[in-house]
PDB file of N, CA and C in Angstrom:
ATOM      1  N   UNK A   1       0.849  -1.168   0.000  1.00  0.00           N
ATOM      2  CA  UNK A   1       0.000   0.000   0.000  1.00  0.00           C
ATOM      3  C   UNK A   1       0.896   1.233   0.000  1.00  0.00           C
ATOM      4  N   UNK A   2       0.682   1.963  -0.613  1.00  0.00           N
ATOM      5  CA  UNK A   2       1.075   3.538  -0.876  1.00  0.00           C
ATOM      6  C   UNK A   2       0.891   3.887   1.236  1.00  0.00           C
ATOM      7  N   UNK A   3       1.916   5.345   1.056  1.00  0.00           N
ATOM      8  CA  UNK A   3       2.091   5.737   2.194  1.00  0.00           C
ATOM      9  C   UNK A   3       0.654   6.311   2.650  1.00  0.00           C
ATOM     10  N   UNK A   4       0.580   5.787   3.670  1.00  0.00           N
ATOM     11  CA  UNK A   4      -1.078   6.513   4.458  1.00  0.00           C
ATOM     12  C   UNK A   4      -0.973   7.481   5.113  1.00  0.00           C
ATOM     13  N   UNK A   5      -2.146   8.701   4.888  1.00  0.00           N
ATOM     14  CA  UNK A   5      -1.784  10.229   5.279  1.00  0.00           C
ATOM     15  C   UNK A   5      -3.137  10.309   5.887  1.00  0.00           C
ATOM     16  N   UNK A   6      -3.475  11.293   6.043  1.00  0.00           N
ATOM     17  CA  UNK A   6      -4.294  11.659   7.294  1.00  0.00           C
ATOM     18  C   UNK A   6      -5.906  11.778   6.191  1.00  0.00           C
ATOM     19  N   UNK A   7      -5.775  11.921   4.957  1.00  0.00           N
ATOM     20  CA  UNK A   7      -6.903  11.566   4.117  1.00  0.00           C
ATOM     21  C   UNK A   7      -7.538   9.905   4.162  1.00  0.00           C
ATOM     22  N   UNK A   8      -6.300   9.390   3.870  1.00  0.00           N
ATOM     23  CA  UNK A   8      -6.879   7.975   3.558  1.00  0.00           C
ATOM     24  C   UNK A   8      -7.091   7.123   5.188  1.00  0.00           C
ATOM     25  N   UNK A   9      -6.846   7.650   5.977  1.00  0.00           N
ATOM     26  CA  UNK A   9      -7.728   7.385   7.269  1.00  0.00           C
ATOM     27  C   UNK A   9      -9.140   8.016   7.256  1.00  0.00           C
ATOM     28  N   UNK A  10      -9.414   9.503   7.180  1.00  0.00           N
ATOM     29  CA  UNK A  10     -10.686  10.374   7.127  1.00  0.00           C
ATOM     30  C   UNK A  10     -11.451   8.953   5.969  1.00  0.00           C
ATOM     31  N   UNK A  11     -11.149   8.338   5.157  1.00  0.00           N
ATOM     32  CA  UNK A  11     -12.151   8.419   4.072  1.00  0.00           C
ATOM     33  C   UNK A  11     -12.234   7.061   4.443  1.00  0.00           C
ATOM     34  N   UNK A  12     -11.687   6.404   4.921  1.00  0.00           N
ATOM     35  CA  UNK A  12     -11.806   4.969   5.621  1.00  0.00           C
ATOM     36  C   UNK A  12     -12.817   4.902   6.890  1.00  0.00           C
ATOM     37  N   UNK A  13     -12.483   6.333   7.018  1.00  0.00           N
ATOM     38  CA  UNK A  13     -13.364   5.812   8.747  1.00  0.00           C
ATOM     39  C   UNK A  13     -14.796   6.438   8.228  1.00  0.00           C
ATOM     40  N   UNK A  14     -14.651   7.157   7.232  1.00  0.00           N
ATOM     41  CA  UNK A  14     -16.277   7.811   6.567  1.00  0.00           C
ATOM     42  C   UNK A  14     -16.971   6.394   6.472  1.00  0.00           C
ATOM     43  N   UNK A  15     -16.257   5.747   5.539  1.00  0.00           N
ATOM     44  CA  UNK A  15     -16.737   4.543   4.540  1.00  0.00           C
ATOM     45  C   UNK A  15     -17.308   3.562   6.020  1.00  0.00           C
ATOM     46  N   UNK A  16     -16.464   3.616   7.147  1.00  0.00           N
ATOM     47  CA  UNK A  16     -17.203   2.830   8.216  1.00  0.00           C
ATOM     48  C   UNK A  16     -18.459   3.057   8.507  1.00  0.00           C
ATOM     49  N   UNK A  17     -17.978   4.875   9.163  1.00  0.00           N
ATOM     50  CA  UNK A  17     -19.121   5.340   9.682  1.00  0.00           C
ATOM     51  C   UNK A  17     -20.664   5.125   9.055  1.00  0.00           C
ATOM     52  N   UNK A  18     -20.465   5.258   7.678  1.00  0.00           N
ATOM     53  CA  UNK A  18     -21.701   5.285   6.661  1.00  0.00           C
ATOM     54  C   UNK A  18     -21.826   3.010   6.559  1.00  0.00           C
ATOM     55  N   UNK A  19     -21.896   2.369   7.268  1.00  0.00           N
ATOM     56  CA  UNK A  19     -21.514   1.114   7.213  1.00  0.00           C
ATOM     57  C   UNK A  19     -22.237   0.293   8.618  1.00  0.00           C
ATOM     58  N   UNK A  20     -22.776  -0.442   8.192  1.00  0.00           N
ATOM     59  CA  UNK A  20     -23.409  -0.967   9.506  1.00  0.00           C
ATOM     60  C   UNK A  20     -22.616  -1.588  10.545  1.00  0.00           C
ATOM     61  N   UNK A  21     -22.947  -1.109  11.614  1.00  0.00           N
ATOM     62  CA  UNK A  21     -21.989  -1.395  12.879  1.00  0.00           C
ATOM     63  C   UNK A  21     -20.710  -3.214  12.480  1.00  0.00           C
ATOM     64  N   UNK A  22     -21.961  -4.373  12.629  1.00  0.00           N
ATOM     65  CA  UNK A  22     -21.364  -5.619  12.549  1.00  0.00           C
ATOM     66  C   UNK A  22     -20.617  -5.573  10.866  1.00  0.00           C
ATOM     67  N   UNK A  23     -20.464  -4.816  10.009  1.00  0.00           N
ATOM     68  CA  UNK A  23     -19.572  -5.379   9.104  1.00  0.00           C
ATOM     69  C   UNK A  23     -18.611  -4.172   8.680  1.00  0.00           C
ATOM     70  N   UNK A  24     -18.864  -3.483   9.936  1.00  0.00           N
ATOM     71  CA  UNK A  24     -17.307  -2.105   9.785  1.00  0.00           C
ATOM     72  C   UNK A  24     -15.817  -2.676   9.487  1.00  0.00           C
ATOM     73  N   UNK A  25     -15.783  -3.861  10.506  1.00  0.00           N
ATOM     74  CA  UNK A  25     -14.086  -4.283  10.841  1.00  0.00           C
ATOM     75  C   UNK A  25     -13.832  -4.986   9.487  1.00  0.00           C
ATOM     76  N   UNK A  26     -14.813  -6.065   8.705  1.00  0.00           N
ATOM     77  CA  UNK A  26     -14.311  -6.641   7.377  1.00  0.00           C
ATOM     78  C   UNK A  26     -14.120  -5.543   6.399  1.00  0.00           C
ATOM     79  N   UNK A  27     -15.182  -5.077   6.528  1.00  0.00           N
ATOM     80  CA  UNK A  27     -15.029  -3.475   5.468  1.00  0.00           C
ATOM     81  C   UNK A  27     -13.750  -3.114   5.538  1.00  0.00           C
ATOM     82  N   UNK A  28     -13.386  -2.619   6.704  1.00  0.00           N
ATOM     83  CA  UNK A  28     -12.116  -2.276   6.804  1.00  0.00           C
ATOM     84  C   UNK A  28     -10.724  -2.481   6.398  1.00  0.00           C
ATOM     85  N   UNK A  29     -11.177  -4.191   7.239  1.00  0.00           N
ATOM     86  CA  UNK A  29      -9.542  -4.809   6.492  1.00  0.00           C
ATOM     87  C   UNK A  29      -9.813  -5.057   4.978  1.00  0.00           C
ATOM     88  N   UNK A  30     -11.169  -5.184   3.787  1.00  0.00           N
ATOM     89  CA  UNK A  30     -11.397  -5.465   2.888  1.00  0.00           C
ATOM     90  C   UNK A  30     -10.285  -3.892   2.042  1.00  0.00           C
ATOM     91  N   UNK A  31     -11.056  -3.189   2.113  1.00  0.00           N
ATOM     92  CA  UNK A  31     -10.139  -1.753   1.848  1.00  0.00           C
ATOM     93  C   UNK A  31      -8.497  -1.606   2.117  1.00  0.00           C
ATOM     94  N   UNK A  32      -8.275  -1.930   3.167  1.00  0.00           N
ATOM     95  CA  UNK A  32      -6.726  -2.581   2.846  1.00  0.00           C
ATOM     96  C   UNK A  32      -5.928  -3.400   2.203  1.00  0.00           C
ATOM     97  N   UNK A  33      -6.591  -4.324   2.071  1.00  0.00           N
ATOM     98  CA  UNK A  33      -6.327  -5.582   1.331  1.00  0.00           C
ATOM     99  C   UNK A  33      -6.570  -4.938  -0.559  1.00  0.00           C
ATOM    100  N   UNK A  34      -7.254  -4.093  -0.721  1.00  0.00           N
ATOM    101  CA  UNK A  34      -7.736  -3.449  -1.793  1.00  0.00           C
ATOM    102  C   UNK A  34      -6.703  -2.641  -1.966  1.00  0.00           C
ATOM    103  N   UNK A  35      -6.214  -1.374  -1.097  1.00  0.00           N
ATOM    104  CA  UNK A  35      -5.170  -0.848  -1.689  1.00  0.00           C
ATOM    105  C   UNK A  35      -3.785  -1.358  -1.766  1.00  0.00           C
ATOM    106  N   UNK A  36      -3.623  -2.754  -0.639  1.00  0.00           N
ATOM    107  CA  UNK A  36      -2.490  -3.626  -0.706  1.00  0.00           C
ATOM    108  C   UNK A  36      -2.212  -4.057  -2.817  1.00  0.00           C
ATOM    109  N   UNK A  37      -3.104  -4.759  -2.687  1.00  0.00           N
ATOM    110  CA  UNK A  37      -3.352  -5.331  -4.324  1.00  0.00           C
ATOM    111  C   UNK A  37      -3.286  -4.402  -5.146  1.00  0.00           C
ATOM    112  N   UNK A  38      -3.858  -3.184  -4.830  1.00  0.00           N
ATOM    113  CA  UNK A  38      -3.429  -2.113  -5.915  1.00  0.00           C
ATOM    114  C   UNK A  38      -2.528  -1.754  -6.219  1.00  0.00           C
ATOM    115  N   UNK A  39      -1.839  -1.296  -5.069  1.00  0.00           N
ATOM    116  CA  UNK A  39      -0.345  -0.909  -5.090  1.00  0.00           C
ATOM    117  C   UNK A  39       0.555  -2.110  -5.882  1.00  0.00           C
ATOM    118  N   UNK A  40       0.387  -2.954  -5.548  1.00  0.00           N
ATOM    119  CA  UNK A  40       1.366  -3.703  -6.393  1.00  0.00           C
ATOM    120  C   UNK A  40       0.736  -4.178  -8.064  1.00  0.00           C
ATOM    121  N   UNK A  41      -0.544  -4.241  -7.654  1.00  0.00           N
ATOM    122  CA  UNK A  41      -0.573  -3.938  -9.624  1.00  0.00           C
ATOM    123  C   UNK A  41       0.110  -2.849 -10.407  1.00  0.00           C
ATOM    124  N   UNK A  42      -0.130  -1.521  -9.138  1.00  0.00           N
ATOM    125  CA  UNK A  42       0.323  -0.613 -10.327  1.00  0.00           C
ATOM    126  C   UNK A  42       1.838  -0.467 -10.388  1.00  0.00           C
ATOM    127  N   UNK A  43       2.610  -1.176  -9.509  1.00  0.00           N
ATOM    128  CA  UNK A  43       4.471  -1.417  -9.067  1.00  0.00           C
ATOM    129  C   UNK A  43       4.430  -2.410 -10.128  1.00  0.00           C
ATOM    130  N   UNK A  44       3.574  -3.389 -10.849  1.00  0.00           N
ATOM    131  CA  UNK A  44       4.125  -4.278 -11.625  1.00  0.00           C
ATOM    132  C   UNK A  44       3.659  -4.217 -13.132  1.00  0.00           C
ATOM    133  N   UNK A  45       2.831  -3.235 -13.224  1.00  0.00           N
ATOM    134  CA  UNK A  45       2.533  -2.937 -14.567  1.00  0.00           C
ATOM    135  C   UNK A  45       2.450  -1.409 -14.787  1.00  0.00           C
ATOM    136  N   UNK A  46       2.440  -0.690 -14.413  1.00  0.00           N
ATOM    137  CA  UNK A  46       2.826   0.725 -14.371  1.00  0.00           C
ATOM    138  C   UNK A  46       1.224   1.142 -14.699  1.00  0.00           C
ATOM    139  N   UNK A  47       0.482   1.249 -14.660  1.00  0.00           N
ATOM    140  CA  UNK A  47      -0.982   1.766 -14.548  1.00  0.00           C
ATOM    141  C   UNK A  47      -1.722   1.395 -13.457  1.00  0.00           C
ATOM    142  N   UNK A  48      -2.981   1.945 -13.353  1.00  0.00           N
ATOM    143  CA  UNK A  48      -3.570   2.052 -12.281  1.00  0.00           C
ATOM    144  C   UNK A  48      -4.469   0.432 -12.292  1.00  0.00           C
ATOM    145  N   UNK A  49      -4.842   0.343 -10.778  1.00  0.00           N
ATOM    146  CA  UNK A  49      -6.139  -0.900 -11.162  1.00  0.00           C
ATOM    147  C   UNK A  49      -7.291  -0.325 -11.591  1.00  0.00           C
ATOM    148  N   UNK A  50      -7.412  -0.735 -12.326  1.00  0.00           N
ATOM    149  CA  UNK A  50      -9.506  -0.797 -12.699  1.00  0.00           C
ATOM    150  C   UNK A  50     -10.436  -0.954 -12.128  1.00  0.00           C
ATOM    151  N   UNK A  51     -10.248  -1.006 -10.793  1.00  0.00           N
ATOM    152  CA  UNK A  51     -11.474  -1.021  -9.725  1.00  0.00           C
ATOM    153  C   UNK A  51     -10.846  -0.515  -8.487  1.00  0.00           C
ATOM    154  N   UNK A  52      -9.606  -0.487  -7.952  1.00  0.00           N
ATOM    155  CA  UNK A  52      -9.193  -0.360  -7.102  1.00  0.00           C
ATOM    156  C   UNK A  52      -8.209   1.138  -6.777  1.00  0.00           C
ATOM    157  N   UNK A  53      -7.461   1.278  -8.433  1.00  0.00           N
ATOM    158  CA  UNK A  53      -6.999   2.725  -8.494  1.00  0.00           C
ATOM    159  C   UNK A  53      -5.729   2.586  -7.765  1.00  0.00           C
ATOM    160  N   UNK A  54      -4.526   3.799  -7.395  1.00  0.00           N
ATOM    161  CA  UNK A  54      -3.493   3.719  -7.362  1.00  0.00           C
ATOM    162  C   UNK A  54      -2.874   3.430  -6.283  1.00  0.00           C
ATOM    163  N   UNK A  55      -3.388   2.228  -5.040  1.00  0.00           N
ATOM    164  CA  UNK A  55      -3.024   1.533  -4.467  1.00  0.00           C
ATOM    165  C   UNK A  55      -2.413   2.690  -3.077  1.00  0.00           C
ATOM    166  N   UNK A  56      -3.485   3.569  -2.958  1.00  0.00           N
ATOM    167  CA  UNK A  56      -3.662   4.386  -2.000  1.00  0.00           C
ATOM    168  C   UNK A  56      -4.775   3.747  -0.904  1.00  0.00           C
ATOM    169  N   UNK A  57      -5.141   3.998   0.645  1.00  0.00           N
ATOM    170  CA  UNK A  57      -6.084   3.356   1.050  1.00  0.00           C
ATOM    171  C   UNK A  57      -7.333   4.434   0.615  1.00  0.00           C
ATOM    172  N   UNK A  58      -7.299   5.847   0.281  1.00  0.00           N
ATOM    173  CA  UNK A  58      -8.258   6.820  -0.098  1.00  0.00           C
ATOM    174  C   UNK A  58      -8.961   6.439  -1.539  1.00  0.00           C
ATOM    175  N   UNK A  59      -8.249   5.556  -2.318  1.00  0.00           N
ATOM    176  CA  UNK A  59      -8.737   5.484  -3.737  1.00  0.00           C
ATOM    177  C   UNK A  59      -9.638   4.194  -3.544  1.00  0.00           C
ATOM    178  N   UNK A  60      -9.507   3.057  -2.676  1.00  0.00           N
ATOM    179  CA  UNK A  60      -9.847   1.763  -2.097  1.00  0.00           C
ATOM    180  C   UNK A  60     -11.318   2.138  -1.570  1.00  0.00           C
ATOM    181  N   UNK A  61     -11.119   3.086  -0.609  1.00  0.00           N
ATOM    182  CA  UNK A  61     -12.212   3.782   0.048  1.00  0.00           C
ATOM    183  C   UNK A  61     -13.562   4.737  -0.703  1.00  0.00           C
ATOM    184  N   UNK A  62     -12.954   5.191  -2.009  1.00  0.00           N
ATOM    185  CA  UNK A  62     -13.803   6.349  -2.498  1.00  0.00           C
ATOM    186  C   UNK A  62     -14.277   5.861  -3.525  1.00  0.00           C
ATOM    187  N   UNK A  63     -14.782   4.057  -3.772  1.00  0.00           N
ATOM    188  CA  UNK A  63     -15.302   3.370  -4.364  1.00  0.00           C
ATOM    189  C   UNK A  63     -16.705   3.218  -3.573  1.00  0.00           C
ATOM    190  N   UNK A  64     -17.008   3.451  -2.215  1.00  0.00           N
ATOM    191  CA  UNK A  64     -17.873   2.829  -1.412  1.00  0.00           C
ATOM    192  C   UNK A  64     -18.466   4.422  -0.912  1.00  0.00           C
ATOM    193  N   UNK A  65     -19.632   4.000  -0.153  1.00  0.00           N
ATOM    194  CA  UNK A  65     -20.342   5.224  -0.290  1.00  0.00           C
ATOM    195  C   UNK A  65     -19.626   5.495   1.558  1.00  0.00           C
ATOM    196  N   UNK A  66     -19.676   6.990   1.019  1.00  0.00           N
ATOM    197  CA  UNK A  66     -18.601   7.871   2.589  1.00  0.00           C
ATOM    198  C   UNK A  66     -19.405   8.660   3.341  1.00  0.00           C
ATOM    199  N   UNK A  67     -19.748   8.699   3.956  1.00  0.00           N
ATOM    200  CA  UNK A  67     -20.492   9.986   4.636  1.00  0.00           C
ATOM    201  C   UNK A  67     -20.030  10.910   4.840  1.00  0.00           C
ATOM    202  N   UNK A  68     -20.701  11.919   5.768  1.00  0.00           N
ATOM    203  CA  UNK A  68     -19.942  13.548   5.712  1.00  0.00           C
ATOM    204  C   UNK A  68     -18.962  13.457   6.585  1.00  0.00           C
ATOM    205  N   UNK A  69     -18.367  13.899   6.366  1.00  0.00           N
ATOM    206  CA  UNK A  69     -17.230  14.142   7.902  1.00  0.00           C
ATOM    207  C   UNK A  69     -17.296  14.656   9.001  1.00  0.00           C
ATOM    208  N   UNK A  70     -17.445  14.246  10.068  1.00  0.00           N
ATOM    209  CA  UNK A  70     -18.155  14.865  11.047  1.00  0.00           C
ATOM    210  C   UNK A  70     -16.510  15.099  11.918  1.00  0.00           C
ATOM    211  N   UNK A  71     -17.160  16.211  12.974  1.00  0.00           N
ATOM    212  CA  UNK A  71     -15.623  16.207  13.638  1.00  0.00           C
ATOM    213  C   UNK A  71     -15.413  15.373  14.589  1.00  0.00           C
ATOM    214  N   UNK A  72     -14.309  15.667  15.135  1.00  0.00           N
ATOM    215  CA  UNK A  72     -14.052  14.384  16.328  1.00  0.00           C
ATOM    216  C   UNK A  72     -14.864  14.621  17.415  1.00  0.00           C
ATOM    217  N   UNK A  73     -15.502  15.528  17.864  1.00  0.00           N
ATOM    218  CA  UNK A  73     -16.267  15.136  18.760  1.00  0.00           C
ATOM    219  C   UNK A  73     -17.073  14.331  18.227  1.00  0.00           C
ATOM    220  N   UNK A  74     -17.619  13.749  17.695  1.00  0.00           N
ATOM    221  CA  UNK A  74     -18.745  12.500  17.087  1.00  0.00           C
ATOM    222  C   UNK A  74     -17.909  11.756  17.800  1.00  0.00           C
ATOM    223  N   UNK A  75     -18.292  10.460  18.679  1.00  0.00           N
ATOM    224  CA  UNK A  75     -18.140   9.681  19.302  1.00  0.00           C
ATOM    225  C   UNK A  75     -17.486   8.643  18.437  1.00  0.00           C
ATOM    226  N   UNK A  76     -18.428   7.955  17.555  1.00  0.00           N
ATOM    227  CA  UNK A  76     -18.799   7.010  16.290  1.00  0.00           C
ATOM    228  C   UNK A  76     -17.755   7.176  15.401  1.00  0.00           C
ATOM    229  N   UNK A  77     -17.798   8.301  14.938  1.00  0.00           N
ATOM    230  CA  UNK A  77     -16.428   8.585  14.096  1.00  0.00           C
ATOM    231  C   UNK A  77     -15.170   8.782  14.810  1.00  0.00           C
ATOM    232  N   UNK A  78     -15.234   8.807  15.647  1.00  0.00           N
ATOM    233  CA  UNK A  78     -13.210   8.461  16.616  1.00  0.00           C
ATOM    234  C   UNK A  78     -13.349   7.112  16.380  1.00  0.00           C
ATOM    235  N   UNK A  79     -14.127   6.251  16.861  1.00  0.00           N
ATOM    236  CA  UNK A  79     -14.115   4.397  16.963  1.00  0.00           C
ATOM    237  C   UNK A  79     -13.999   3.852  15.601  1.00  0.00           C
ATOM    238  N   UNK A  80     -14.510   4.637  14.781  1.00  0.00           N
ATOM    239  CA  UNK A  80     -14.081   3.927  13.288  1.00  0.00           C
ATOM    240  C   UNK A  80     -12.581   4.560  12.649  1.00  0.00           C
ATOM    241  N   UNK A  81     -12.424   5.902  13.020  1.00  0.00           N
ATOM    242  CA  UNK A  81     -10.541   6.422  12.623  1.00  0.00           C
ATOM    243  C   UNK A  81      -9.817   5.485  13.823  1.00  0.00           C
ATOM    244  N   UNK A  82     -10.223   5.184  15.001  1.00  0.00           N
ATOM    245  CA  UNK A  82      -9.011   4.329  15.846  1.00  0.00           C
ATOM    246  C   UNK A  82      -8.950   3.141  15.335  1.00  0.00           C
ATOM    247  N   UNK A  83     -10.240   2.227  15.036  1.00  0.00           N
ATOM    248  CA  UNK A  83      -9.887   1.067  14.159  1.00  0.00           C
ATOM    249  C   UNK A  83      -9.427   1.210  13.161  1.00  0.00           C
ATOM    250  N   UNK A  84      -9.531   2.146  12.096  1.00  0.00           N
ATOM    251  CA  UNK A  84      -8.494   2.155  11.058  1.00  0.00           C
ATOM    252  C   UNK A  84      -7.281   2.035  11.382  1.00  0.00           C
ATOM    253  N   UNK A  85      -6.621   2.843  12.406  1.00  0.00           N
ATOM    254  CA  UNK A  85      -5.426   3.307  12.585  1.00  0.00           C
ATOM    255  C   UNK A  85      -4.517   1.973  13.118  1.00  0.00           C
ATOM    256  N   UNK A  86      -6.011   1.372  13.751  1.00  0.00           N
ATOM    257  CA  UNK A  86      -5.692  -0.149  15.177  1.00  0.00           C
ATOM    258  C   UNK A  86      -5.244  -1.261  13.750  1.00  0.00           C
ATOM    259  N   UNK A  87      -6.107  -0.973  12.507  1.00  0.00           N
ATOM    260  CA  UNK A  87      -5.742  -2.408  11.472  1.00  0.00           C
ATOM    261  C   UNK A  87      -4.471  -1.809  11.116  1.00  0.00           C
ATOM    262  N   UNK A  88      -4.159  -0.734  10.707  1.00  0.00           N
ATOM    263  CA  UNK A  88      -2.972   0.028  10.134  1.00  0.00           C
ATOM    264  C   UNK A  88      -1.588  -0.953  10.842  1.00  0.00           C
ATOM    265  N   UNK A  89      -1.744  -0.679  11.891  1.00  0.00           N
ATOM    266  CA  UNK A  89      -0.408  -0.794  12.927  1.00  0.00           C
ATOM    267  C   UNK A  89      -1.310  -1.521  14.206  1.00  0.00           C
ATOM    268  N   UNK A  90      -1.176  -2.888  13.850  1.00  0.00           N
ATOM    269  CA  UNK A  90      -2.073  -3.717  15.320  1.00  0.00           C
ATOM    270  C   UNK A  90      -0.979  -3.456  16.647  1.00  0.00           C
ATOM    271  N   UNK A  91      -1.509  -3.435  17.760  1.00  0.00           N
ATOM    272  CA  UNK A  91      -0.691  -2.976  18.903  1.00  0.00           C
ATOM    273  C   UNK A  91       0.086  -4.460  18.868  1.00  0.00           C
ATOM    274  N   UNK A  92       1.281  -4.518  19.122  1.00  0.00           N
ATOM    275  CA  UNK A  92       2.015  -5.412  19.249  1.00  0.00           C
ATOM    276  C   UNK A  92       3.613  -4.526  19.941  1.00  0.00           C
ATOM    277  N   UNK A  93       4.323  -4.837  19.593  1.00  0.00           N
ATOM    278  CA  UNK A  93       5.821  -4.223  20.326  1.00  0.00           C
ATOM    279  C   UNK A  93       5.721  -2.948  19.950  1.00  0.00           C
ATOM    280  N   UNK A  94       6.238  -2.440  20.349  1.00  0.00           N
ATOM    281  CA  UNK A  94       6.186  -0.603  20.553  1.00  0.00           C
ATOM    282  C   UNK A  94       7.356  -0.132  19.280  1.00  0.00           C
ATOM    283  N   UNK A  95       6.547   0.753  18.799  1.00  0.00           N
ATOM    284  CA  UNK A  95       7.746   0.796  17.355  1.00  0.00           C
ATOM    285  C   UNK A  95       7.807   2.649  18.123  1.00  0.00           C
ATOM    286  N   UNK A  96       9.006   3.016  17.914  1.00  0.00           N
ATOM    287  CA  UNK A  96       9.668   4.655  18.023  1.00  0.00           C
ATOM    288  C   UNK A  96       9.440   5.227  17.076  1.00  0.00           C
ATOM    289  N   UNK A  97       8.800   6.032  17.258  1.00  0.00           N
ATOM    290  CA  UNK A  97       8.991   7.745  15.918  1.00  0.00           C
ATOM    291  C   UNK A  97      10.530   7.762  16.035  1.00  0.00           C
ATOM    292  N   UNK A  98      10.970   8.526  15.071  1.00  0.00           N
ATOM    293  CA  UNK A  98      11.840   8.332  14.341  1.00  0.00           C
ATOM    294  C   UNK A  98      12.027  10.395  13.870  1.00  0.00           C
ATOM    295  N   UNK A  99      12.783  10.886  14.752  1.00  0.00           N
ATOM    296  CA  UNK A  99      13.052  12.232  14.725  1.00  0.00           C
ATOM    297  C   UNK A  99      13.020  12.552  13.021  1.00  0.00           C
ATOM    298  N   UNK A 100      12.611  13.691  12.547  1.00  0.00           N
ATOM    299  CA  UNK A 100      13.242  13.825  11.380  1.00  0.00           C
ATOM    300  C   UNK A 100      14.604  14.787  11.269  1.00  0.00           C
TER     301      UNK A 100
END
């Protein structure tokens, strides 16, 4: 997957939010797994996918219907950007930022 920025979380956790509670988390990892595959179609043939697009998680996401963006106070919408963030990087050993 292409580097993930603070869009392709927003449009992931839309695509939840707008998503019925019990099939948020497959949704989720489905959209990853979507821009996973993309990305390397388009690393191995130099064009985009045809359904999936340039192997961004925002292009994966903006296939499925998104809702508005609500701000973080919305309850609902923090629990669907932390599970994004939770499939992103599952808690396991503690990884360091890395000064620039």
């Amino acid at each position: 997957m292409r580097t993930v920025r603070y869009s392709d979380v927003s449009a992931a956790a839309r695509v939840m939010l707008a998503t019925p509670p019990a099939f948020r988390a497959l949704v989720c990892h489905r959209m990853i797994r979507e821009a996973e595959f993309a990305d390397r179609y388009v690393r191995r043939l130099g064009r985009l996918h045809p359904a999936w697009g340039n192997g961004t998680l925002l292009a994966a996401a903006r296939r499925r219907r998104l809702a508005q963006e609500p701000s973080f106070s919305d309850c609902e919408y923090c629990v669907c950007f932390q599970h994004v963030l939770n499939a992103l990087h599952p808690i396991g050993p503690r990884i360091e930022c890395k000064a620039r």
